[in-house]
N, C-alpha and C. Protein backbone atom coordinates (compact mmCIF):
# COMPACT_ATOMS: atom_id res chain seq x y z
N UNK A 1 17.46 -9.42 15.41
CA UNK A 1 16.14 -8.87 15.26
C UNK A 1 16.22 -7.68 14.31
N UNK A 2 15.40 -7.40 13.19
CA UNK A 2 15.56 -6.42 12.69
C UNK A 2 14.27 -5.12 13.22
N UNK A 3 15.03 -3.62 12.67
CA UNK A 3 13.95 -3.24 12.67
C UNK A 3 12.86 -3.16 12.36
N UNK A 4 11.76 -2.62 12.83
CA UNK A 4 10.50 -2.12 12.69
C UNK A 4 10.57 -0.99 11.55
N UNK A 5 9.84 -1.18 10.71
CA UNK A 5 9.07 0.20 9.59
C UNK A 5 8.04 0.23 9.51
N UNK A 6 7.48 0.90 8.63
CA UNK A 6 6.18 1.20 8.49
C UNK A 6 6.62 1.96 6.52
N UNK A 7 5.94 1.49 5.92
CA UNK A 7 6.07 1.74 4.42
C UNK A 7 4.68 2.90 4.11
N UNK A 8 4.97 3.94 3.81
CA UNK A 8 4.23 4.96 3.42
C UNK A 8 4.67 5.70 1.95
N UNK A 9 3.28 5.19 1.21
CA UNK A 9 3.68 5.99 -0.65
C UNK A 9 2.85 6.42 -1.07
N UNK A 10 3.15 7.49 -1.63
CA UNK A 10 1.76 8.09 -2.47
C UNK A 10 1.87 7.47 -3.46
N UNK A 11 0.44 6.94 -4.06
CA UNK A 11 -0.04 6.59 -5.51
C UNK A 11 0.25 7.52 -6.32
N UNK A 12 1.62 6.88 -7.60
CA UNK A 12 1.79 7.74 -8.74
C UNK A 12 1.66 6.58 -9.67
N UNK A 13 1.38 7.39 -11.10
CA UNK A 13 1.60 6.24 -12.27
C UNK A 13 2.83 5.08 -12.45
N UNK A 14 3.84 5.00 -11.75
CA UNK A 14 4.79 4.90 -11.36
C UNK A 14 4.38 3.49 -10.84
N UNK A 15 4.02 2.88 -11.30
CA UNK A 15 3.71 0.98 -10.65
C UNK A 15 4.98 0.29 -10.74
N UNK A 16 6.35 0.65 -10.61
CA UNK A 16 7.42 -0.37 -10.81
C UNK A 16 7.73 0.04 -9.65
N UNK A 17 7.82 1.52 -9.35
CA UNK A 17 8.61 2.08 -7.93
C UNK A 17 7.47 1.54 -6.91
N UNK A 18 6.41 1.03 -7.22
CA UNK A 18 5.42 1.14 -5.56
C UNK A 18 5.68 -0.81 -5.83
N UNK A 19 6.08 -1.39 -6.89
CA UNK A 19 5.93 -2.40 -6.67
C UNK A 19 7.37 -3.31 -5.89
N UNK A 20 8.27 -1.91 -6.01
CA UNK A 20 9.46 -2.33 -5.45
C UNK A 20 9.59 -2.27 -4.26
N UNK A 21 8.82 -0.67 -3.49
CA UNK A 21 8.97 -0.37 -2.46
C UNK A 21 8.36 -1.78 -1.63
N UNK A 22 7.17 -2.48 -2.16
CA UNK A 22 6.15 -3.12 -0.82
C UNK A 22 7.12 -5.00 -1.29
N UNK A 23 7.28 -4.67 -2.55
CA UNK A 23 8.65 -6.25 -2.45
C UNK A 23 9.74 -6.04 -1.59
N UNK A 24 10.63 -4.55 -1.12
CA UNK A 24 11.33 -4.68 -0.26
C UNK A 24 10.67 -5.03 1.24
N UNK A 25 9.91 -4.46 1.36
CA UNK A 25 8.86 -4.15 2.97
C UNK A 25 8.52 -5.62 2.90
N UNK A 26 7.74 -6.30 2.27
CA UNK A 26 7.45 -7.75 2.40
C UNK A 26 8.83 -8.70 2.56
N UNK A 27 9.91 -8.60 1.56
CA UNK A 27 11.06 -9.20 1.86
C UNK A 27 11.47 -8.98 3.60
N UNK A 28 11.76 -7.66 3.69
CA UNK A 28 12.11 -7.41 4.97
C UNK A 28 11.15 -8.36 5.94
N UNK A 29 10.24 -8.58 5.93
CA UNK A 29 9.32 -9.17 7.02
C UNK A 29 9.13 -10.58 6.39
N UNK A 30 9.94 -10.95 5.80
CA UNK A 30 10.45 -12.49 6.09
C UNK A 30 9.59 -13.48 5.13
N UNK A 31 8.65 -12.12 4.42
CA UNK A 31 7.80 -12.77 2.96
C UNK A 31 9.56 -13.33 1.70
N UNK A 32 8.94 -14.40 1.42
CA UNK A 32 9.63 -15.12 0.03
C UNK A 32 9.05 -15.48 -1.56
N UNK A 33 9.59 -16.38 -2.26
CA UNK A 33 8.77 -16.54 -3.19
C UNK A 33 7.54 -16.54 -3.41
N UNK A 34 6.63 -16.97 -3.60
CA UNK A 34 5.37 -16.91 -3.85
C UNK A 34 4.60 -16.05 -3.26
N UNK A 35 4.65 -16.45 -2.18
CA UNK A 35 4.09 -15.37 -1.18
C UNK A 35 4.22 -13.90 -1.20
N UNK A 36 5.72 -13.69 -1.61
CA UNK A 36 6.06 -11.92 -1.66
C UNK A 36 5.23 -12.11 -2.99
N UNK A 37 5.69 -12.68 -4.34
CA UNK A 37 4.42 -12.42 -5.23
C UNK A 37 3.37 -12.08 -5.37
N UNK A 38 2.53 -12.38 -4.32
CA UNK A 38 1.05 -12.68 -4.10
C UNK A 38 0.96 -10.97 -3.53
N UNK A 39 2.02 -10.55 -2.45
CA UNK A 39 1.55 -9.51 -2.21
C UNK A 39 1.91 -8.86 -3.42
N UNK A 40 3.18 -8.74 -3.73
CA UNK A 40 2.96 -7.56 -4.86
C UNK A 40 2.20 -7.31 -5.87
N UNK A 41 1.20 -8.17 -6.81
CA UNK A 41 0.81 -8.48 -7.22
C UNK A 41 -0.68 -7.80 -6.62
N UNK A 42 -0.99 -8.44 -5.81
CA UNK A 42 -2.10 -7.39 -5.03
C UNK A 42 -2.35 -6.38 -5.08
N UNK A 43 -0.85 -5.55 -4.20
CA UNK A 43 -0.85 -4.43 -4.27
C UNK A 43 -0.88 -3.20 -5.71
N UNK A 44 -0.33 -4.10 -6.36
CA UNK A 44 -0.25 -3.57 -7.89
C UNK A 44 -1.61 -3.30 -8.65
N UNK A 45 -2.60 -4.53 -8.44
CA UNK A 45 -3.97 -4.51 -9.41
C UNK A 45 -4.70 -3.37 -8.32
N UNK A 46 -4.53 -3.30 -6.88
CA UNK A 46 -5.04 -2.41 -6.00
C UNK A 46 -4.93 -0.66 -6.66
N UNK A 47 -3.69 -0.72 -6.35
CA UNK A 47 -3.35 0.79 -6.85
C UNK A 47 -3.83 0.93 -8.56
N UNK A 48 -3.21 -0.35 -9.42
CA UNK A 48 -4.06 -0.14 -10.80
C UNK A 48 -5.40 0.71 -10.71
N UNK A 49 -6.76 0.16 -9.80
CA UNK A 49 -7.53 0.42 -9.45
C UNK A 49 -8.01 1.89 -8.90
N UNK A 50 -7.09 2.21 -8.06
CA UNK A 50 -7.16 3.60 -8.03
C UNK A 50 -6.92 4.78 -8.94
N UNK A 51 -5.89 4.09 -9.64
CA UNK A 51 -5.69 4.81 -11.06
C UNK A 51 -6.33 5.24 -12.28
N UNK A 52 -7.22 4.22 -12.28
CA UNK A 52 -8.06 3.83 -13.37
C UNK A 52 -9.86 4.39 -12.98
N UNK A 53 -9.93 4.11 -11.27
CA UNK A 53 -11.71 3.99 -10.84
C UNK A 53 -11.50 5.42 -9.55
N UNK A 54 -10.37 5.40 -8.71
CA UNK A 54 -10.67 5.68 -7.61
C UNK A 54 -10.08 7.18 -7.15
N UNK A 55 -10.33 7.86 -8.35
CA UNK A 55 -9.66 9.36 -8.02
C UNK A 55 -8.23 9.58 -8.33
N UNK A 56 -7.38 8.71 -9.33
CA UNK A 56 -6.42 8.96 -9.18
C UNK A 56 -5.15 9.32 -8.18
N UNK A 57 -5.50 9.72 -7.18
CA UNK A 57 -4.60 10.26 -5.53
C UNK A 57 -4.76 9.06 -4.22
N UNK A 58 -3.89 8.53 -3.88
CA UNK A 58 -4.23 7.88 -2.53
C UNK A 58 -2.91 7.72 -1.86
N UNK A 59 -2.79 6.88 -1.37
CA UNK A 59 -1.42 6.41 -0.23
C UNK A 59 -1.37 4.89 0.31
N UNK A 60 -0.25 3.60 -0.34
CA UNK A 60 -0.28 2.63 0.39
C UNK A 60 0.66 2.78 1.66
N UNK A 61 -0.31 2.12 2.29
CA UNK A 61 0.34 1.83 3.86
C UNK A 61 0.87 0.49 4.02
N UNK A 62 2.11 0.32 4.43
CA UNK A 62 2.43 -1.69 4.86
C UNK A 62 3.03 -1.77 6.34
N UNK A 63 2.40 -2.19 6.84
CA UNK A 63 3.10 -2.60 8.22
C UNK A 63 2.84 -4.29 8.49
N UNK A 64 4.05 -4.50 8.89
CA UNK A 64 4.03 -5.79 9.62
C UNK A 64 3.57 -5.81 11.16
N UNK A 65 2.90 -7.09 11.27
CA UNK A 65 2.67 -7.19 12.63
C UNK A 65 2.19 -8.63 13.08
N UNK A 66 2.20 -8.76 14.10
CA UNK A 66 2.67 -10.28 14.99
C UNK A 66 1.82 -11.68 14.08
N UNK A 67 0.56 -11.01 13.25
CA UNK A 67 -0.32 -12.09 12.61
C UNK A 67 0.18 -11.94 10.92
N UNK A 68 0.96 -11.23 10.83
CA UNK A 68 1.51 -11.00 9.39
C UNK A 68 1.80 -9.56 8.72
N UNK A 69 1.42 -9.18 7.39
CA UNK A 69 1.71 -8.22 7.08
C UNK A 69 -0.07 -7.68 6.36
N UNK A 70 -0.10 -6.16 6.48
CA UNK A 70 -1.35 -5.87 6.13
C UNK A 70 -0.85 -4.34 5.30
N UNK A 71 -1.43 -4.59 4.33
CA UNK A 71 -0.75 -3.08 3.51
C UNK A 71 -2.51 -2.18 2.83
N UNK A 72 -2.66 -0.72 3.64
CA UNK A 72 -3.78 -0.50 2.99
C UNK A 72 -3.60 0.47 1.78
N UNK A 73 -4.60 0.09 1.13
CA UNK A 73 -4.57 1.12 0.06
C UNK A 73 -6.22 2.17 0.09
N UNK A 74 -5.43 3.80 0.32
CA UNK A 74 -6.46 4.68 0.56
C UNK A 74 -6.62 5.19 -1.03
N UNK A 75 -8.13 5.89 -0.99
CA UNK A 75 -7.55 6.36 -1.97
C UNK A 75 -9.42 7.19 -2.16
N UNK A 76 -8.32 8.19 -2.73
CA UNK A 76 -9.60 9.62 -2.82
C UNK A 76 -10.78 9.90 -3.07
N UNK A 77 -11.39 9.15 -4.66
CA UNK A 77 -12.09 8.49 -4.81
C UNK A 77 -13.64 7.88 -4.00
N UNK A 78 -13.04 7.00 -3.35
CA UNK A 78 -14.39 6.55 -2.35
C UNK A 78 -15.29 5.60 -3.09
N UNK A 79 -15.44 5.36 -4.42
CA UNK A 79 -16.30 4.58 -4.70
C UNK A 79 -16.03 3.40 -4.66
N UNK A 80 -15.19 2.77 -4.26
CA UNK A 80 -15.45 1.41 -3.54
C UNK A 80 -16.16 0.91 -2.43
N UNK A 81 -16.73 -0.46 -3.33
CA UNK A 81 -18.18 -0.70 -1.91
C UNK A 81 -18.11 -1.81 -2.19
N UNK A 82 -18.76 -2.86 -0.83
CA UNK A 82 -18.79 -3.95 -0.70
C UNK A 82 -19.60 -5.02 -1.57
N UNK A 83 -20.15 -4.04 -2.86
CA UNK A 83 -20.48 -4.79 -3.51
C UNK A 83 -19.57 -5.38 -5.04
N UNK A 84 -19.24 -3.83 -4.88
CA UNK A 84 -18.13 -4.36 -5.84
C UNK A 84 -16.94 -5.58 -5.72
N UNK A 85 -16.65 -6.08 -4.36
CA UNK A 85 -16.04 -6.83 -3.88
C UNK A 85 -16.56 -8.60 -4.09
N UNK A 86 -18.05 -7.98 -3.89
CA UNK A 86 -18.82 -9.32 -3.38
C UNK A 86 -19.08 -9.83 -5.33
N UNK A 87 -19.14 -8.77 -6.06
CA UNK A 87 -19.53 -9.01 -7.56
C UNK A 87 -17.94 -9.21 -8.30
N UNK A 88 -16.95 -9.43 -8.22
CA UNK A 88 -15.96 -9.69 -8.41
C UNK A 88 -15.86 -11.11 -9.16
N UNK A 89 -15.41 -11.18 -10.24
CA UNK A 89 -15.41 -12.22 -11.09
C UNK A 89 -14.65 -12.21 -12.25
N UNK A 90 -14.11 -13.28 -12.98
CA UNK A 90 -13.21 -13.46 -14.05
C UNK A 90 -14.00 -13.26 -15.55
N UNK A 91 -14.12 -12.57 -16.63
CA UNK A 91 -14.47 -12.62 -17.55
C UNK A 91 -13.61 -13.03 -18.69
N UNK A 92 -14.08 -14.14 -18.77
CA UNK A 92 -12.69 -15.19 -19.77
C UNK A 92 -12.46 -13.94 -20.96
N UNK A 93 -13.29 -13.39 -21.54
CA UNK A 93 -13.49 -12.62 -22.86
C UNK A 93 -13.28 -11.84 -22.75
N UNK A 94 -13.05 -11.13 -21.67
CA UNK A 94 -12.04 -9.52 -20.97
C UNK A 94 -11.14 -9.81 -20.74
N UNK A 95 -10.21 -8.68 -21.36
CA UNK A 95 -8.96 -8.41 -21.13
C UNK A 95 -8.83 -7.85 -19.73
N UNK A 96 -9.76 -6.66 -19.11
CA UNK A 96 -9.68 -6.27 -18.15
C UNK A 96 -10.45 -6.79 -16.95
N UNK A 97 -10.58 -5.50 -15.64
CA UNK A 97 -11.89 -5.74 -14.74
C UNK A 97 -11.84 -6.85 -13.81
N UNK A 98 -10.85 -7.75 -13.57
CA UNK A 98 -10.67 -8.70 -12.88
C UNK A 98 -9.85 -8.70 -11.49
N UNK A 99 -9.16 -7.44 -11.48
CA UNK A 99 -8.09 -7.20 -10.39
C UNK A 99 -8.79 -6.97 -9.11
N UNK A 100 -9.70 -7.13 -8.72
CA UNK A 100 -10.47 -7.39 -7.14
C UNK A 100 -10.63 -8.79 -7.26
N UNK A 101 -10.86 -9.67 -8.38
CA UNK A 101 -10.96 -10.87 -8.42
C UNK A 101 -9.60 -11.68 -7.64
N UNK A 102 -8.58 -11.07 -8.28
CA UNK A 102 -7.29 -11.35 -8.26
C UNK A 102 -6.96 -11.50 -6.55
N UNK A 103 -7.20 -9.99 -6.21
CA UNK A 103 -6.68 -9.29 -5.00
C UNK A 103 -7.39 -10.40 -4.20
N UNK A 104 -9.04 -10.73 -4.23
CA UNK A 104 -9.13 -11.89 -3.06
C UNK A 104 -8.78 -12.84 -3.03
N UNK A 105 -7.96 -13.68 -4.04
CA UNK A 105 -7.89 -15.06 -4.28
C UNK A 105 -6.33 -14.48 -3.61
N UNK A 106 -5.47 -14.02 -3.65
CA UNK A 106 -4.14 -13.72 -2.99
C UNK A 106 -4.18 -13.45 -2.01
N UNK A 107 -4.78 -12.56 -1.20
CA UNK A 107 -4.70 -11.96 0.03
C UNK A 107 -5.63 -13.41 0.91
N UNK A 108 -4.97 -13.43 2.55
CA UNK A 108 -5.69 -14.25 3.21
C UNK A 108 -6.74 -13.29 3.17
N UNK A 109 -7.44 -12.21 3.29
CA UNK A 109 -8.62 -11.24 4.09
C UNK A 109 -8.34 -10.32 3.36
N UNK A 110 -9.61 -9.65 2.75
CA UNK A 110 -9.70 -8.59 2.24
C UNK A 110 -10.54 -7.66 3.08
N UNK A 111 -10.50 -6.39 3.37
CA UNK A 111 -11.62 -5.34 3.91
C UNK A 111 -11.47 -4.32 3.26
N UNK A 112 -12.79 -3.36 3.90
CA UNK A 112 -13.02 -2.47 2.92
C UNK A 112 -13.45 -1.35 4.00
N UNK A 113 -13.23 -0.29 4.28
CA UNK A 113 -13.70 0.81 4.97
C UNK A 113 -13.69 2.40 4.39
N UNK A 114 -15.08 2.57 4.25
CA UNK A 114 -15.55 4.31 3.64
C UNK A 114 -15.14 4.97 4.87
N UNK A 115 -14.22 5.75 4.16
CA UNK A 115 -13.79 6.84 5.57
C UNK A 115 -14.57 8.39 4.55
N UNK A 116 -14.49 9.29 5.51
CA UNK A 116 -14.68 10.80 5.35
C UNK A 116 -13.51 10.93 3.96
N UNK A 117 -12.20 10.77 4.17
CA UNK A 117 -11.70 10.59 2.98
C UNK A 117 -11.33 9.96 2.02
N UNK A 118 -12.26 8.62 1.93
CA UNK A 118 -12.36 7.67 0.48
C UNK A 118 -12.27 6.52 0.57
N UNK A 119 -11.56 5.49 0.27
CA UNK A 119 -11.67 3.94 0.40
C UNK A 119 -10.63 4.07 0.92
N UNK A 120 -10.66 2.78 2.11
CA UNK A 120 -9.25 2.68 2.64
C UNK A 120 -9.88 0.46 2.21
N UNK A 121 -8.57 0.26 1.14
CA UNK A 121 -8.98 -1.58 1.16
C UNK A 121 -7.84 -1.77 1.66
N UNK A 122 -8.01 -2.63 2.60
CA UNK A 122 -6.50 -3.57 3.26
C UNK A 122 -6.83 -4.58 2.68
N UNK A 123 -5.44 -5.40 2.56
CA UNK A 123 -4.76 -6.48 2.14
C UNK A 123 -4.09 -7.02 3.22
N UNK A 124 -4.82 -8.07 3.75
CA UNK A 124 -3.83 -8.75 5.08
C UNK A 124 -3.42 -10.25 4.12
N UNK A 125 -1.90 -10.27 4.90
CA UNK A 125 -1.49 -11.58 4.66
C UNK A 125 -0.97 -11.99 6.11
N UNK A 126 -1.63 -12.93 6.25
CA UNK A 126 -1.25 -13.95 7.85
C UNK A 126 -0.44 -14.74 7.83
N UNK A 127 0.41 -14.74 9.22
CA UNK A 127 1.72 -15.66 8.93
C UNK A 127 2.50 -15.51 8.64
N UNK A 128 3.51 -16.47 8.98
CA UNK A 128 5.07 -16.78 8.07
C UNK A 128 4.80 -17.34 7.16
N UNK A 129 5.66 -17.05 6.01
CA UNK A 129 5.84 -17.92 4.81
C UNK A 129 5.72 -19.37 4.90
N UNK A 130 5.49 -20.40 4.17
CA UNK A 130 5.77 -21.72 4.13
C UNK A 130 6.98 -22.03 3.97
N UNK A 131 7.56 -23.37 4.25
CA UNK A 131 9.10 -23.56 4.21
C UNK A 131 9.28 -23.68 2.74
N UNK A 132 10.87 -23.40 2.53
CA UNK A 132 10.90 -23.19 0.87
C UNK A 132 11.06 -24.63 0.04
N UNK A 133 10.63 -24.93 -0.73
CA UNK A 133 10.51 -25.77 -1.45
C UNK A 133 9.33 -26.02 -2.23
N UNK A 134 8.94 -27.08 -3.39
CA UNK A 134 7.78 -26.82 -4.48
C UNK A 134 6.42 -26.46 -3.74
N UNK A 135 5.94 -25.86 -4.39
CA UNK A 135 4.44 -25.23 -3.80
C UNK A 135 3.33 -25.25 -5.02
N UNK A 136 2.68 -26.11 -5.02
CA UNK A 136 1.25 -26.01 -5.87
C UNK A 136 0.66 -24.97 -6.03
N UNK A 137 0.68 -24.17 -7.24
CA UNK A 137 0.15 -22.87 -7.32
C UNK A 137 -2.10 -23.28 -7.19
N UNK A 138 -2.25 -22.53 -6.91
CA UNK A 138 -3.75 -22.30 -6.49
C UNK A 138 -4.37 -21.90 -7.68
N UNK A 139 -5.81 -22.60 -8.05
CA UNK A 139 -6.14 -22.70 -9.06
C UNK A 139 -7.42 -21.40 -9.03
N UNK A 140 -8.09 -20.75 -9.85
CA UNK A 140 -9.63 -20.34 -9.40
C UNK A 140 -10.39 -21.16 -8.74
N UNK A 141 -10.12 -22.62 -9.33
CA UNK A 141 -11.61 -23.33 -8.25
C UNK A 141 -11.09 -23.91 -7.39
N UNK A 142 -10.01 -23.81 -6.97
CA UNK A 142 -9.80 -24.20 -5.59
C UNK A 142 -10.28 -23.53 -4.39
N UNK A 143 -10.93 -23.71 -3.69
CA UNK A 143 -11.70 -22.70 -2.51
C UNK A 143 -10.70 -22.76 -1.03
N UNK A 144 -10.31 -22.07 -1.20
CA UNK A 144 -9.43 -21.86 0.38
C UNK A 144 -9.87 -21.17 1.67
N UNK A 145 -8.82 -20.12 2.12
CA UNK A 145 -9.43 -19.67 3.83
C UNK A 145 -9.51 -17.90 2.95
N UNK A 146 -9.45 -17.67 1.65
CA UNK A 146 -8.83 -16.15 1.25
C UNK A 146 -10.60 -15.58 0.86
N UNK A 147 -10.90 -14.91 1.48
CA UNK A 147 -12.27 -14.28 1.19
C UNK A 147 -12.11 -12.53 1.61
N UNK A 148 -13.46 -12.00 1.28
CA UNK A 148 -12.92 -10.54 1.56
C UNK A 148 -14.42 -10.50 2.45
N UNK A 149 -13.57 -9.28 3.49
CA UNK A 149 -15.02 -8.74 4.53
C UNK A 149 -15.20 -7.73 4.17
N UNK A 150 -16.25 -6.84 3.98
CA UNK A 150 -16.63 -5.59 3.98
C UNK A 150 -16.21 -5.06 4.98
């Protein structure tokens, strides 16, 4: 049995070190190929986001737990709202602006909670990994169980 952690980082410009820290924390909890992808990847356009929209300052959180792994990202900011979530879309002709798009199509569940001190969005992923072998990557129009709640 291994131990228990809990992954705590402050948001710096620094996206290789936060993308390493939550690939070890996901490895550790028994995430693999694709799947650890999906989170890091998440977590990455997440914090992008804060960088770019949400005050610059926040803190990801990752803990594992019995339905999977859920990593939040706070962040100072505050202007994230459930609409921005719900208006989330691919602009073939942009380069940018798509990374909430991203974040729901990866994450099983997205949420969103305005605290007194700013956005807190979790990223839950449910479950164990799938067993290893080829895996059909997921298309945009494929519609699955991955949606976001306010």
């Amino acid at each position: 049995m291994s131990a228990e952690f809990e992954l705590r980082c402050p948001i710096s410009p620094d996206l290789g070190y936060i993308r390493d820290l939550v690939e070890l924390h996901g490895r550790h909890h028994g995430l693999s190929g694709e799947r650890l992808e999906d989170l890091v990847v998440a977590v990455n356009e997440a914090v992008t986001n804060v960088l770019d929209h949400g005050g610059r300052a926040g803190v990801v959180t990752a803990r594992a737990h019995e339905h999977g792994i859920t990593v939040e990202i706070s962040d100072v900011g505050g202007r994230l709202t459930p609409e921005h979530l719900k208006a989330a879309h691919v602009d073939p002709t942009g380069s940018r602006g798509f990374g909430l798009w991203i974040i729901q199509h990866l994450c099983d569940q997205v949420t969103l909670e305005q605290t007194d001190l700013g956005s807190v969005l979790g990223l839950h992923f449910h479950g164990t990994p799938a067993a290893p072998g080829p895996r059909r990557r997921r298309t945009a129009r494929e519609p699955g169980p991955r949606h976001a709640t306010p």
